[in-house]
Protein backbone atom coordinates (compact mmCIF):
# COMPACT_ATOMS: atom_id res chain seq x y z
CA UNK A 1 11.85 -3.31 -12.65
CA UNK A 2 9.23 -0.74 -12.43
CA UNK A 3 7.16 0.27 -9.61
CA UNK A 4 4.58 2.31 -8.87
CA UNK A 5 2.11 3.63 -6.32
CA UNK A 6 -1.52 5.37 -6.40
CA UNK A 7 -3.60 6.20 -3.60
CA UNK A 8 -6.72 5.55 -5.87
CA UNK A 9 -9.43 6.86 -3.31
CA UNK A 10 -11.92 4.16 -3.81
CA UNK A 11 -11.02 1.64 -5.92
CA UNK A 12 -14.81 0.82 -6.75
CA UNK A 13 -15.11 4.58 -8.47
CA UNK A 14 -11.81 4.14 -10.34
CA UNK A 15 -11.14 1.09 -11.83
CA UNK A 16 -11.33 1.75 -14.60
CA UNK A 17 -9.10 4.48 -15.03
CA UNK A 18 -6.63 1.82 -13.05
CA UNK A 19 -6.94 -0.59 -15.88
CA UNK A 20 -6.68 2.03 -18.65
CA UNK A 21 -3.32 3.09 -16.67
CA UNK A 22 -2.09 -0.13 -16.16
CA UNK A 23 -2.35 -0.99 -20.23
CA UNK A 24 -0.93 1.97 -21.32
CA UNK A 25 1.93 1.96 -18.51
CA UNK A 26 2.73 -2.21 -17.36
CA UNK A 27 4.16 -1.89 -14.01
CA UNK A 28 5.93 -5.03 -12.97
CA UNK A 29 4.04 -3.82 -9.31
CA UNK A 30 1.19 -1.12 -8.29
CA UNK A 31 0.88 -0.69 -4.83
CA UNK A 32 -2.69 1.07 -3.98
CA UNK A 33 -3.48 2.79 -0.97
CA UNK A 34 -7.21 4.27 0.18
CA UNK A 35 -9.23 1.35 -1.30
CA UNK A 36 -12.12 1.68 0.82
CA UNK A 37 -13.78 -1.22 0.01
CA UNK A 38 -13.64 -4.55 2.56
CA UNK A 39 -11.89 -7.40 1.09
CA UNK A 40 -14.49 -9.20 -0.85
CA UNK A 41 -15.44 -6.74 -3.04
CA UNK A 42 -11.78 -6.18 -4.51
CA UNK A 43 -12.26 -6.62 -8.25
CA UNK A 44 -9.58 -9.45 -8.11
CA UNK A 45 -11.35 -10.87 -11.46
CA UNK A 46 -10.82 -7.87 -13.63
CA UNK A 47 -7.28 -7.09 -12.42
CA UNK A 48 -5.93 -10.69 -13.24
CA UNK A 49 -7.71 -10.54 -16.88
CA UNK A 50 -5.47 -7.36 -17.03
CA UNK A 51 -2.40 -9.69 -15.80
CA UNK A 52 -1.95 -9.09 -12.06
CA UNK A 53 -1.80 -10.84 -8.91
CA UNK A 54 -2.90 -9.18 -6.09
CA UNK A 55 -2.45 -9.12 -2.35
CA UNK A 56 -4.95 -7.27 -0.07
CA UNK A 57 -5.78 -5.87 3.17
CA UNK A 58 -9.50 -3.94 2.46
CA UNK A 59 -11.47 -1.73 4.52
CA UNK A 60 -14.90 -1.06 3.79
CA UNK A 61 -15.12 2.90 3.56
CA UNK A 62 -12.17 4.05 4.93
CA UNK A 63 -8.10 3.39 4.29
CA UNK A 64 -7.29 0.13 2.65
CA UNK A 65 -4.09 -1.39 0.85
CA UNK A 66 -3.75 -3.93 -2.32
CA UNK A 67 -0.01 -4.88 -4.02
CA UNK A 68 -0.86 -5.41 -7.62
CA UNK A 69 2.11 -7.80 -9.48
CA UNK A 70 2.74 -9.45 -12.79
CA UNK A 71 4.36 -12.06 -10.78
CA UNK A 72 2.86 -14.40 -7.52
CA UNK A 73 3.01 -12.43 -4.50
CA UNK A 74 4.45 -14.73 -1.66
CA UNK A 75 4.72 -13.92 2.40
CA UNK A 76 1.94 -11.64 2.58
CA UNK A 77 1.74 -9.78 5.90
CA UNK A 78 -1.48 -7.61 6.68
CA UNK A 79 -0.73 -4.39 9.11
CA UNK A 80 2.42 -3.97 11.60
CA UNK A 81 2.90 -7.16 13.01
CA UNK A 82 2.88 -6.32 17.22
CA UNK A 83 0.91 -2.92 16.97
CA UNK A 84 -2.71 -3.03 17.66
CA UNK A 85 -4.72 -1.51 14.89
CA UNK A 86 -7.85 -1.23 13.63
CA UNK A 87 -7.13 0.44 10.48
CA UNK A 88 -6.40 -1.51 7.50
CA UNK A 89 -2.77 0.75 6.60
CA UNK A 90 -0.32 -1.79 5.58
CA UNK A 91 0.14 -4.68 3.38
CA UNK A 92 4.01 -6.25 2.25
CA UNK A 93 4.85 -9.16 -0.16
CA UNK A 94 7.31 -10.85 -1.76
CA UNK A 95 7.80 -10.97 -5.34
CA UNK A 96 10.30 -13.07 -7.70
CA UNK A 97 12.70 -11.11 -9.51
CA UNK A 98 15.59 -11.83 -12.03
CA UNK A 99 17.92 -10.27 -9.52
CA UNK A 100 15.87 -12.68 -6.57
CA UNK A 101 13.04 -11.79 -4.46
CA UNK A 102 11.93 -8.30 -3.44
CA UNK A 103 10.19 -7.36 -0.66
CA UNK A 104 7.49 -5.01 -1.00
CA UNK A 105 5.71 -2.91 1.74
CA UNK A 106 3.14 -0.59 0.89
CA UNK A 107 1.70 1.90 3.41
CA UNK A 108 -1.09 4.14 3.82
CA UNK A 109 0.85 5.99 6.75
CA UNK A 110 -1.78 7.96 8.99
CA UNK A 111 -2.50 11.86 8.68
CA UNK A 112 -1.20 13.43 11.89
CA UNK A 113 -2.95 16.47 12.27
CA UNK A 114 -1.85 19.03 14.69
CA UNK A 115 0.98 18.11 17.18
CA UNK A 116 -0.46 17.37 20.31
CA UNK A 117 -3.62 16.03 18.93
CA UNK A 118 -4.75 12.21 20.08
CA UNK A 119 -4.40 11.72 15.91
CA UNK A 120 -0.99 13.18 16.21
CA UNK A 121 -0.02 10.84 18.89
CA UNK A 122 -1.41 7.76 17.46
CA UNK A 123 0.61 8.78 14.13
CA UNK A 124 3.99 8.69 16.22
CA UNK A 125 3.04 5.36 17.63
CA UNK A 126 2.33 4.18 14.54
CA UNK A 127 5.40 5.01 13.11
CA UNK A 128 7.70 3.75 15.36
CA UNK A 129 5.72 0.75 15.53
CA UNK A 130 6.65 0.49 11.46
CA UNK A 131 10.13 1.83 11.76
CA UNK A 132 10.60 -1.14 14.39
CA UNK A 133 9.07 -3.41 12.03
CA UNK A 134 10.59 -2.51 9.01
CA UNK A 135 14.25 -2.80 11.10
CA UNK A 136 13.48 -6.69 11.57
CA UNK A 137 11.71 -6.87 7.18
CA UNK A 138 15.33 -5.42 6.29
CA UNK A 139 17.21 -8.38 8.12
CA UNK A 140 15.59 -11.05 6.57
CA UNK A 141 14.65 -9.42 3.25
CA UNK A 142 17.51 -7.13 1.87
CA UNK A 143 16.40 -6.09 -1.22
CA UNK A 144 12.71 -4.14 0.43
CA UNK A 145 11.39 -1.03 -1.34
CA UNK A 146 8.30 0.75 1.09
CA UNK A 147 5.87 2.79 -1.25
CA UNK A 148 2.50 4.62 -0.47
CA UNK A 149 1.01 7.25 0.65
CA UNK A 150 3.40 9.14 3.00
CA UNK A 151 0.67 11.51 4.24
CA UNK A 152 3.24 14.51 4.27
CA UNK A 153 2.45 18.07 2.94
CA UNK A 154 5.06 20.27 4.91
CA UNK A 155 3.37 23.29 2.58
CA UNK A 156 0.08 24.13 0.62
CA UNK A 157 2.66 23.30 -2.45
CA UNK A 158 3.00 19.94 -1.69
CA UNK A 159 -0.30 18.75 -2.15
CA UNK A 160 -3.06 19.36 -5.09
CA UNK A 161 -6.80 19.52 -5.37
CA UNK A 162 -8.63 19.71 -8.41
């Protein structure tokens, strides 16, 4: 099975560079984070002509999460079930395997800033709020892979900028 995970940063600007990727690399799953577009104007059209499914949790703008699959995507769940948020951050599904279903969680995980920071804070609550989450996803679905956009750069060498 092969996986993969973009954080496109707007979905609208790059699509097509999403469908070029896909054809040239089929994924059995592409989890996208950083949509920013709201939910109706996910090009759900142009990504099943290209042979995917798709599960998603849009926000016009800002953040914004889609699981793209050559199978159905079953149990969708739309952000951490019990946490409060406004911010459209997670989406999880369940695909059919050979091997049996997968669970799939993909996450645009918040940018902390500096410690001490209200956006700090609201990164820690966050996630636990996941980690407490995800605890519960592992008990009922064993085999559960999380992907996304970690939003870690411990040094200037970890991240890239054109």
């Amino acid at each position: 099975m092969k996986l993969a995970t973009w954080n496109i940063n707007s979905l609208t600007v790059r699509l097509p560079q999403v469908l070029d990727w896909l054809a040239a690399n089929p994924v059995d799953a592409l989890c996208l984070q950083e949509l920013k577009l709201s939910d109706d104007k996910f090009p759900r059209e142009a990504l099943q002509q290209a042979g995917y499914h798709s599960a998603v949790f849009g926000q016009k703008t800002y953040n914004g999460v889609a699981i793209l699959s050559r199978t159905p995507l079953r149990e969708v769940v739309t952000n951490i079930p019990g946490f409060a948020d406004e911010q459209s951050r997670v989406i999880a599904a369940t695909l059919d395997t050979p091997r049996g279903p997968l669970r799939l969680v993909n996450g645009y995980f918040v940018n902390g800033q500096e410690p001490g920071s209200e956006k700090f804070a609201y990164k820690m609550r966050w996630l636990q709020a996941l980690q407490d989450w995800l605890r519960g996803e592992l008990a009922v679905h064993p085999e559960l892979v999380v992907l996304g956009d970690f939003n870690v750069a411990a040094e200037d060498r970890d991240s890239w900028d054109p």
